[in-house]
C-alpha atoms as a PDB file:
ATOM      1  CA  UNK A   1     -97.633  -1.527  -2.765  1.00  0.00           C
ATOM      2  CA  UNK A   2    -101.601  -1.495  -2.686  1.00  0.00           C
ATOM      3  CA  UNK A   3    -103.445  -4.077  -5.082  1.00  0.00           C
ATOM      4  CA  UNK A   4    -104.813  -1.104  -7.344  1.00  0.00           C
ATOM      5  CA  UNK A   5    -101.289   0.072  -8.068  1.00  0.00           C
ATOM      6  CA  UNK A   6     -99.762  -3.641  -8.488  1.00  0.00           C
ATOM      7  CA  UNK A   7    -102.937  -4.225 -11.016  1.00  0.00           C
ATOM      8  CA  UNK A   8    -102.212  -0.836 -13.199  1.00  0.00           C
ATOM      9  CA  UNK A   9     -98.178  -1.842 -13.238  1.00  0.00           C
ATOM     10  CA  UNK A  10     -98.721  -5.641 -14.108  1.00  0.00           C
ATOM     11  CA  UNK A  11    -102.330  -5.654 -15.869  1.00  0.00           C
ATOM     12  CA  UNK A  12    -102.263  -2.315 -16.848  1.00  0.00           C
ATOM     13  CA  UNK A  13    -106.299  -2.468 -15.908  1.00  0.00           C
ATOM     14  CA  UNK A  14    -108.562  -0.034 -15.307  1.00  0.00           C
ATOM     15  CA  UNK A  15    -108.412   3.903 -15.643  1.00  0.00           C
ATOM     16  CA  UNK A  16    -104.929   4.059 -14.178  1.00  0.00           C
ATOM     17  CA  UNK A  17    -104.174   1.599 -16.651  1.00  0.00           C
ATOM     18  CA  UNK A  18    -105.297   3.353 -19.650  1.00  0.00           C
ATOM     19  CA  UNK A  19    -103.367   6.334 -18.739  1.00  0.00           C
ATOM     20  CA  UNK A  20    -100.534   4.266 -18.283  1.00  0.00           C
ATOM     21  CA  UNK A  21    -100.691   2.714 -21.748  1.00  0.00           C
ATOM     22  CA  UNK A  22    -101.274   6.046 -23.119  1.00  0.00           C
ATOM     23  CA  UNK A  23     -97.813   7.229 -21.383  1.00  0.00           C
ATOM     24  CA  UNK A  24     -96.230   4.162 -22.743  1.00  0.00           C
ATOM     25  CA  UNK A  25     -97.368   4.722 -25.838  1.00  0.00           C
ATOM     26  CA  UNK A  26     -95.871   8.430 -26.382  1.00  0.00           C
ATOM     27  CA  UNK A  27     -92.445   7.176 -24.985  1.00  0.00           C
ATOM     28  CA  UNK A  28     -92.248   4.991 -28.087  1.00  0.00           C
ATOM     29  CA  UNK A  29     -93.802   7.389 -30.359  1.00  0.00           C
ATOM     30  CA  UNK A  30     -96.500   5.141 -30.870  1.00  0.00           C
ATOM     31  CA  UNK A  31     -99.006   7.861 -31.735  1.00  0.00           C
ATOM     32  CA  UNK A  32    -100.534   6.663 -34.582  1.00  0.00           C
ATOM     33  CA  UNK A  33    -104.319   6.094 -33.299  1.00  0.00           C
ATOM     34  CA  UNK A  34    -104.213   9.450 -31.398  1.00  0.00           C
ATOM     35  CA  UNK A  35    -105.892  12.602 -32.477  1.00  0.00           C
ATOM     36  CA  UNK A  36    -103.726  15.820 -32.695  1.00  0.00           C
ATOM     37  CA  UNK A  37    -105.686  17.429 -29.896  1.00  0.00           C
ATOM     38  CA  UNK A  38    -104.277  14.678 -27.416  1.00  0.00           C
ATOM     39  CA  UNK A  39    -100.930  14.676 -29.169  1.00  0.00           C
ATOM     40  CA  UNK A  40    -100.668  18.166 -28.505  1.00  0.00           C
ATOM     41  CA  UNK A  41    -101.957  17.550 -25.025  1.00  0.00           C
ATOM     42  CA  UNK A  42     -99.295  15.148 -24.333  1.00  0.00           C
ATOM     43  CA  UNK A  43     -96.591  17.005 -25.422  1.00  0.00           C
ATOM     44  CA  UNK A  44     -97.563  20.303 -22.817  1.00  0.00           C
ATOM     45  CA  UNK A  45     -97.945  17.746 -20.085  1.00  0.00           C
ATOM     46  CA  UNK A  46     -94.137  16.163 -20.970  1.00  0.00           C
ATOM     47  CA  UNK A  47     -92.666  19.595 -21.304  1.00  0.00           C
ATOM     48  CA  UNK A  48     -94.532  20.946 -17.934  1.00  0.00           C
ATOM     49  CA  UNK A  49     -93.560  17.681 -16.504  1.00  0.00           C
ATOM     50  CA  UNK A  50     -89.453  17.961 -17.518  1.00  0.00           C
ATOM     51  CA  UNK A  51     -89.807  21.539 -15.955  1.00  0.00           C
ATOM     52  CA  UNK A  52     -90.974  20.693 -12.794  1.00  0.00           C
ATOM     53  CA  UNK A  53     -88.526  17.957 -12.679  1.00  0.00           C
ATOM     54  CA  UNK A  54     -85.669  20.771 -13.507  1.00  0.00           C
ATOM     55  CA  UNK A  55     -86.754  22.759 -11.043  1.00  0.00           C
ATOM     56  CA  UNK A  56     -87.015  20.000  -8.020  1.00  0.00           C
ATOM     57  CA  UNK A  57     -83.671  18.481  -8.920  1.00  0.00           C
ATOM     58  CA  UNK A  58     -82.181  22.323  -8.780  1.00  0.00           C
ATOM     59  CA  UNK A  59     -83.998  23.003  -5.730  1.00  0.00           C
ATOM     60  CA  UNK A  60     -82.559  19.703  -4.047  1.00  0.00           C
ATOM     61  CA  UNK A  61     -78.777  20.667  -5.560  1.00  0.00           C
ATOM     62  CA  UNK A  62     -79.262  23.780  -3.116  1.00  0.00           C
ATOM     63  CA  UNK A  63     -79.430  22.319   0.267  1.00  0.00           C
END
């Protein structure tokens, strides 16, 4: 694992690391210091994201 990924997962630092907080954050519902504009934002990205994740696992059932 490269030293930028090992600091975002253990030190959460830098941009990486604000995103991942941010991620961490809506998975607990922790949303309280978010404007609706990113709340909405969020939720598009998790719905686009289970899609995708539908589709790949479908796609992988098939071969």
């Amino acid at each position: 694992m490269s030293s930028p990924v090992k600091a975002v997962l253990t030190e959460q630092s830098g941009q990486l690391g604000k995103i991942l907080k941010l991620v961490i954050a809506f998975e607990k519902a922790n949303l309280r210091t978010l404007n609706d504009q990113t709340i909405i934002k969020l939720n598009r990205y998790y719905l686009d994201s289970r899609s995708w994740a539908s589709i790949t696992l479908v796609g992988l059932a098939q071969e």
